[in-house]
C-alpha atoms as a PDB file:
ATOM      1  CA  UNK A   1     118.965  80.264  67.359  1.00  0.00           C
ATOM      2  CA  UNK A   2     121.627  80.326  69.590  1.00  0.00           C
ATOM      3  CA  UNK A   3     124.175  82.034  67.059  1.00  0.00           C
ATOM      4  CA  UNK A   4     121.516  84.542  65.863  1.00  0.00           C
ATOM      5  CA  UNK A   5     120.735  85.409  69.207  1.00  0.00           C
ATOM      6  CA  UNK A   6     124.281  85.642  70.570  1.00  0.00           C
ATOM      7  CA  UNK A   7     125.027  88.099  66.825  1.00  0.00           C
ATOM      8  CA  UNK A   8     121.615  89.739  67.725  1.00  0.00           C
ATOM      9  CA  UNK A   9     122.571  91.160  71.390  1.00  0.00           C
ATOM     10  CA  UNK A  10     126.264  91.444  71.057  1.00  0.00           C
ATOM     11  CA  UNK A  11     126.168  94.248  67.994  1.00  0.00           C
ATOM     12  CA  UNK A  12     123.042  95.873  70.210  1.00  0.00           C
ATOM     13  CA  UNK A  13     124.663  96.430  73.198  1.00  0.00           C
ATOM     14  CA  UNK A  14     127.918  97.116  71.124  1.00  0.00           C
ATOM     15  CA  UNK A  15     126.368 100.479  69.984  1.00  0.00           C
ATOM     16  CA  UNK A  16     124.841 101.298  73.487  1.00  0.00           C
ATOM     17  CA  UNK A  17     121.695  99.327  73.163  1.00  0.00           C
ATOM     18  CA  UNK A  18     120.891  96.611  76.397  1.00  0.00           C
ATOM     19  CA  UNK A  19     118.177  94.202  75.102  1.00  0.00           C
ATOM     20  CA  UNK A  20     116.136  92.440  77.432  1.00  0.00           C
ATOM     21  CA  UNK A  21     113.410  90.680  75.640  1.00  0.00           C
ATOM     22  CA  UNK A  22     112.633  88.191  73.212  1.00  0.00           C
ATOM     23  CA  UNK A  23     109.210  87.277  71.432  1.00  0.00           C
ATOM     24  CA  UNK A  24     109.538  84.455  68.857  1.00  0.00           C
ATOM     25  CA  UNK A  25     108.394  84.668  65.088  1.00  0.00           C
ATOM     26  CA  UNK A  26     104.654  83.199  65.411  1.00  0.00           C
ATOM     27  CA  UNK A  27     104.651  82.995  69.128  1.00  0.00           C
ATOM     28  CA  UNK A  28     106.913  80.015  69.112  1.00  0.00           C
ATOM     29  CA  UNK A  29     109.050  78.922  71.703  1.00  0.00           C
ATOM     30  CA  UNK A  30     110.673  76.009  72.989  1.00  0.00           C
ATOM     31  CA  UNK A  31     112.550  75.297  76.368  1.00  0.00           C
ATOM     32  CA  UNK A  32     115.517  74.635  74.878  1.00  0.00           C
ATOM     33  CA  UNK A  33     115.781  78.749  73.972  1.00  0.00           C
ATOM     34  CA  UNK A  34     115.619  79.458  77.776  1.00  0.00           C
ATOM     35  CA  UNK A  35     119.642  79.080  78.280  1.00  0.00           C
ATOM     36  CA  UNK A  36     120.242  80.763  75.322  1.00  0.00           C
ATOM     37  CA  UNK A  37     118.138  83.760  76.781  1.00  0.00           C
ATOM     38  CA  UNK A  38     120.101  83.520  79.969  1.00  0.00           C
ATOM     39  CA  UNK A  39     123.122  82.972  78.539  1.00  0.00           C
ATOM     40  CA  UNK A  40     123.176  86.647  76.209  1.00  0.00           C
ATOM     41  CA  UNK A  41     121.075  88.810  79.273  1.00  0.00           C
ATOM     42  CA  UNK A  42     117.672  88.605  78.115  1.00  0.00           C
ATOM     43  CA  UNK A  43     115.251  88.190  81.126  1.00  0.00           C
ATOM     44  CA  UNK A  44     111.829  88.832  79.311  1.00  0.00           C
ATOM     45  CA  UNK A  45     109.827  86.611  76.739  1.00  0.00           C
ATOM     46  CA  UNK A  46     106.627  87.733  75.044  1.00  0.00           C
ATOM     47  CA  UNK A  47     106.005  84.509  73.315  1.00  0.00           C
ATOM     48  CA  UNK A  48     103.212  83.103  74.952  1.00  0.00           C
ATOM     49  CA  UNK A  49      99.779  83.532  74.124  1.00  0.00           C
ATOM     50  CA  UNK A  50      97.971  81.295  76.445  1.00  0.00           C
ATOM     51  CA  UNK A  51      96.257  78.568  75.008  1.00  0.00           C
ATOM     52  CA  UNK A  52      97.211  78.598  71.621  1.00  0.00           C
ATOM     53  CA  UNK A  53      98.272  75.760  69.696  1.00  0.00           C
ATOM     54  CA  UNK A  54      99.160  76.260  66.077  1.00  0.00           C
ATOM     55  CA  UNK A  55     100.554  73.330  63.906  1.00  0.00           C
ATOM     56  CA  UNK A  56     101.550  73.879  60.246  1.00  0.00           C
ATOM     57  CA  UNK A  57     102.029  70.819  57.571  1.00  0.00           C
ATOM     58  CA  UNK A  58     101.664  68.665  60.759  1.00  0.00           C
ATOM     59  CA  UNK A  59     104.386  70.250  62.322  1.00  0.00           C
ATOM     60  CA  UNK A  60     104.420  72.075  65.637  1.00  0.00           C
ATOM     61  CA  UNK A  61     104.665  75.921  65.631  1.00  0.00           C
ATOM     62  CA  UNK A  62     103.635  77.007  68.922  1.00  0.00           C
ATOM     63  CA  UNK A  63     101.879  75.499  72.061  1.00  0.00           C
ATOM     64  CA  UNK A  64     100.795  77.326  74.631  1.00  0.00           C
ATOM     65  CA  UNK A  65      98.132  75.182  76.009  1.00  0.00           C
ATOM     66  CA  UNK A  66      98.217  75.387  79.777  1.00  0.00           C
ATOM     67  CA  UNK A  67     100.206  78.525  80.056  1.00  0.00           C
ATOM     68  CA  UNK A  68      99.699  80.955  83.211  1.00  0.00           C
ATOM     69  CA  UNK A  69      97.683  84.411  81.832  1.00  0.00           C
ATOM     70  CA  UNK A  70      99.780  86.696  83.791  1.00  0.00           C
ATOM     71  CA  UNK A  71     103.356  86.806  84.012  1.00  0.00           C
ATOM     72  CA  UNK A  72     105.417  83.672  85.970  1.00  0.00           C
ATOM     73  CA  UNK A  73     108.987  82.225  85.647  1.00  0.00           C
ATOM     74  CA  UNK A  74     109.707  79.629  82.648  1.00  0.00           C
ATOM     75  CA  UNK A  75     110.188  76.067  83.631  1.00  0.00           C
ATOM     76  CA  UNK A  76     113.401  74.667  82.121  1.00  0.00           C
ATOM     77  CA  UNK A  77     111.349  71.508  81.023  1.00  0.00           C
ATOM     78  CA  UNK A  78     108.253  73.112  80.301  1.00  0.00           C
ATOM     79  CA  UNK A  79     107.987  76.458  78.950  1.00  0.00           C
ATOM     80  CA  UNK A  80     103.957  76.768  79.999  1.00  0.00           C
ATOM     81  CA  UNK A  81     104.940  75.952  83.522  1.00  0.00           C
ATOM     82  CA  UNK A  82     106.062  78.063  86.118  1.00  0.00           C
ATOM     83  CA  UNK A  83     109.347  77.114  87.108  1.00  0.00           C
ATOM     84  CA  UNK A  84     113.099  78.295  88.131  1.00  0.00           C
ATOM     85  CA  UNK A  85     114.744  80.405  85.063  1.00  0.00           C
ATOM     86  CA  UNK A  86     115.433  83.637  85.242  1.00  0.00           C
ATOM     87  CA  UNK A  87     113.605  84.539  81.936  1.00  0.00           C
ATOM     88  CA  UNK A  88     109.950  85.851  82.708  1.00  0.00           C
ATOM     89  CA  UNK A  89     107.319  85.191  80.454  1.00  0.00           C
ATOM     90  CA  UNK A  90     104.933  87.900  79.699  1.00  0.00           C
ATOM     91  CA  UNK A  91     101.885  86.538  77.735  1.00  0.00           C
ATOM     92  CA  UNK A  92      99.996  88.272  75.597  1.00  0.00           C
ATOM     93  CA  UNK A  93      96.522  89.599  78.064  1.00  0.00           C
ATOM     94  CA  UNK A  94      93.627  87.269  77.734  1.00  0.00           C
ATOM     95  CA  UNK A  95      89.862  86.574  78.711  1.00  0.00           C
ATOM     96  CA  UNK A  96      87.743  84.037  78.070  1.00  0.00           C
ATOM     97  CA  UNK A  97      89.841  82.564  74.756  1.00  0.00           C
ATOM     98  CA  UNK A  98      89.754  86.252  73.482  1.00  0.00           C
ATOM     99  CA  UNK A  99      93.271  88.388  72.761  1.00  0.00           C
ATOM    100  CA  UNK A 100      94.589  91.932  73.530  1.00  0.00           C
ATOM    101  CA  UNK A 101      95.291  91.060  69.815  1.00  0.00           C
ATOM    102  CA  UNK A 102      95.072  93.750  67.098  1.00  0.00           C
ATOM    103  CA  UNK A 103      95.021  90.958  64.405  1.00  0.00           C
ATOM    104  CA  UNK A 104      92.099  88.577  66.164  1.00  0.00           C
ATOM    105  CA  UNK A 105      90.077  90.809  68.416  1.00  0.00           C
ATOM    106  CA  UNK A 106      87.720  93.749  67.958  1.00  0.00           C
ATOM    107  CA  UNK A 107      87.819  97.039  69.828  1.00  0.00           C
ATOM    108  CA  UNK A 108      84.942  96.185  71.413  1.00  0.00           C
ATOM    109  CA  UNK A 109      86.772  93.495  72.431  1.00  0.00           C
ATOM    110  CA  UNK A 110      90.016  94.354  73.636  1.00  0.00           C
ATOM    111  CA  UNK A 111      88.307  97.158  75.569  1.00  0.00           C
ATOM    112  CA  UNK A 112      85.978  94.078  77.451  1.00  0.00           C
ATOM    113  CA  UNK A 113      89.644  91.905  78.183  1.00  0.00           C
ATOM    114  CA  UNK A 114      91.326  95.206  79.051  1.00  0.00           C
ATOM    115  CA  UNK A 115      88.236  95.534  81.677  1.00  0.00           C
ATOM    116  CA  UNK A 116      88.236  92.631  82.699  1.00  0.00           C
ATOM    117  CA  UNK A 117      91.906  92.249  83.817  1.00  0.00           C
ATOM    118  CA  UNK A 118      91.791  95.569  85.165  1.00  0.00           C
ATOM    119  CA  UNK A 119      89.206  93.706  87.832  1.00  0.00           C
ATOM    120  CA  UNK A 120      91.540  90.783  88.032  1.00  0.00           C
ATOM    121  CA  UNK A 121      94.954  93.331  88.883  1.00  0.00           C
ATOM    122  CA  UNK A 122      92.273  95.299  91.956  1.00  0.00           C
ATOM    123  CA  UNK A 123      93.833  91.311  93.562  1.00  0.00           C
ATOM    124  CA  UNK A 124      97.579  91.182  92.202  1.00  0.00           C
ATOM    125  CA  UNK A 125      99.571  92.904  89.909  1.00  0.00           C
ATOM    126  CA  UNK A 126      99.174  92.294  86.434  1.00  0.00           C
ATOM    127  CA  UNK A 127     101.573  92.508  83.386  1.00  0.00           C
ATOM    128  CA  UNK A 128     100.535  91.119  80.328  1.00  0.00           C
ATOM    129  CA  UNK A 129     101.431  92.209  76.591  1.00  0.00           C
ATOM    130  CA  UNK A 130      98.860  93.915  73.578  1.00  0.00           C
ATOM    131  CA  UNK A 131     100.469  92.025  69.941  1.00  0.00           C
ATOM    132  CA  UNK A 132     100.042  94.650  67.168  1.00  0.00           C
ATOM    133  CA  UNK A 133     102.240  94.862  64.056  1.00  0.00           C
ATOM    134  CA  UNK A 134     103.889  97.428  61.629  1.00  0.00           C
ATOM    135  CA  UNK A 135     101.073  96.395  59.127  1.00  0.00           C
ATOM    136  CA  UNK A 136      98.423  97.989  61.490  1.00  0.00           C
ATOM    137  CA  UNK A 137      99.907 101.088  60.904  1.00  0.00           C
ATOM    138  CA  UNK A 138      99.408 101.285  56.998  1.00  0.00           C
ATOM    139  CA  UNK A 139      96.966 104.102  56.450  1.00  0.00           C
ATOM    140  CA  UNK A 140      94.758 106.573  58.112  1.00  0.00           C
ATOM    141  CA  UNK A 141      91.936 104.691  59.285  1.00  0.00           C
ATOM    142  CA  UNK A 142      94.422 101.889  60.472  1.00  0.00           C
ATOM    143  CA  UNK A 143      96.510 104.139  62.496  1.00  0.00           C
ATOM    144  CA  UNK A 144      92.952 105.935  63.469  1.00  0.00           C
ATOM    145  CA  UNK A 145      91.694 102.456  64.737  1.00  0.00           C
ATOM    146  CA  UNK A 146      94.511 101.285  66.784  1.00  0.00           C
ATOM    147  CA  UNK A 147      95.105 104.892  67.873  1.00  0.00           C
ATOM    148  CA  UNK A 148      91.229 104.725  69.603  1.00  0.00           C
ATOM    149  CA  UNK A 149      91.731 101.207  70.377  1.00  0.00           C
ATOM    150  CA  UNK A 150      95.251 102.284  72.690  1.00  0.00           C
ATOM    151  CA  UNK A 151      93.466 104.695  73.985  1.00  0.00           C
ATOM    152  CA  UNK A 152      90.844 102.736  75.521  1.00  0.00           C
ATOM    153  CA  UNK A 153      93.115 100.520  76.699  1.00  0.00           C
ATOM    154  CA  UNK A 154      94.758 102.932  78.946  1.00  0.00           C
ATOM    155  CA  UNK A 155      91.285 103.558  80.545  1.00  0.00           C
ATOM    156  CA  UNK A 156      92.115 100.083  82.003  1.00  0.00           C
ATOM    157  CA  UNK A 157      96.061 100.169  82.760  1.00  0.00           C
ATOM    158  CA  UNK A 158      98.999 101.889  81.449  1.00  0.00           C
ATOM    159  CA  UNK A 159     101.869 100.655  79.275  1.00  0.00           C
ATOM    160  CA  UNK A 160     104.993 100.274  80.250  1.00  0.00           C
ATOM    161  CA  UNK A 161     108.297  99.437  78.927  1.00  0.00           C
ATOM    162  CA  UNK A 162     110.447  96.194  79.215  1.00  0.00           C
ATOM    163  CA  UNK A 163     112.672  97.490  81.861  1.00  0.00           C
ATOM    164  CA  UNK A 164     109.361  98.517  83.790  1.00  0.00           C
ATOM    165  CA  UNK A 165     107.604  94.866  83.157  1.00  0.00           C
ATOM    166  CA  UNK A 166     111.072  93.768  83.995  1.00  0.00           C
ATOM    167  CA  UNK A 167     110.869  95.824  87.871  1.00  0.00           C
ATOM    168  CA  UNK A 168     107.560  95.060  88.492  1.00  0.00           C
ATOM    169  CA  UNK A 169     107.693  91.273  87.873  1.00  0.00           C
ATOM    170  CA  UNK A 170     110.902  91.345  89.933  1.00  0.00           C
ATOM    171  CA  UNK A 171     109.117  93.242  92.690  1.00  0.00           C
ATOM    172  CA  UNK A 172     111.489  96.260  92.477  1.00  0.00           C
END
């Protein structure tokens, strides 16, 4: 990882482009990526999805049992703790086991989590991510669907970009 990261950020900011985030394949991660992130100027992760824990042919994928549901500092041990990195995690939102998810959640549902963090940021600020993919955009009704179902969202919050997430959770 650390070689396709380094080859990753070095020909993007050689053509003018500054990455700053990270989300591994799955939601993986694992603490040993946090230097590497450091190391090559990424400050952002959008791995985590709280509380998921996903093992394939007995081997581990992604854990994310335990995880904060709004944004925090990785631990260098422990990648669902908040520790002393400089990467900050931004988890994917949640409420009640449910996901700002295209893939696993409803409208109906994503617009009750949207609501229901918008309550919880009326206390703190509140960053968290929405997961869709290319494939959601594949036809009319698809782009239709996640069209409405961004639009109800921002009833709720707005959406920022990674330099944004990257002030606010700095407290610029």
């Amino acid at each position: 990882m650390s070689k396709s990261i380094f080859d990753l950020t070095s020909a993007l900011t050689k053509h003018g482009l500054g990455p700053i985030s990270y989300r591994g394949g799955y939601m993986a991660f694992s603490p040993k990526t946090i230097p590497v992130l450091e190391t090559n100027g990424i400050s952002l992760d959008f791995s985590c999805e709280p509380g998921r824990y996903l093992k394939h042919n007995d081997k581990l994928v992604s854990d994310w049992r335990g995880a904060p549901e709004n944004f925090y500092t990785l631990d260098y041990k422990d990648h669902r703790k908040k520790g002393r990195s400089r990467i900050y995690e931004i988890p994917v939102g949640t409420s009640k086991g449910k996901y700002l998810h295209f893939e696993k959640s409803s409208p109906s549902v994503m617009r009750k989590i949207a609501k229901e963090l918008k309550e919880k940021s009326l206390k703190k600020d509140v960053v968290v991510s929405v997961v869709a993919h290319t494939y959601d955009f594949k036809n009319f009704w698809t782009i239709w669907k996640t069209k409405k179902i961004l639009w109800d969202l921002k009833k709720f919050g707005r959406f920022i970009n990674a330099k944004e997430a990257l002030d606010i959770v700095r407290g610029k």
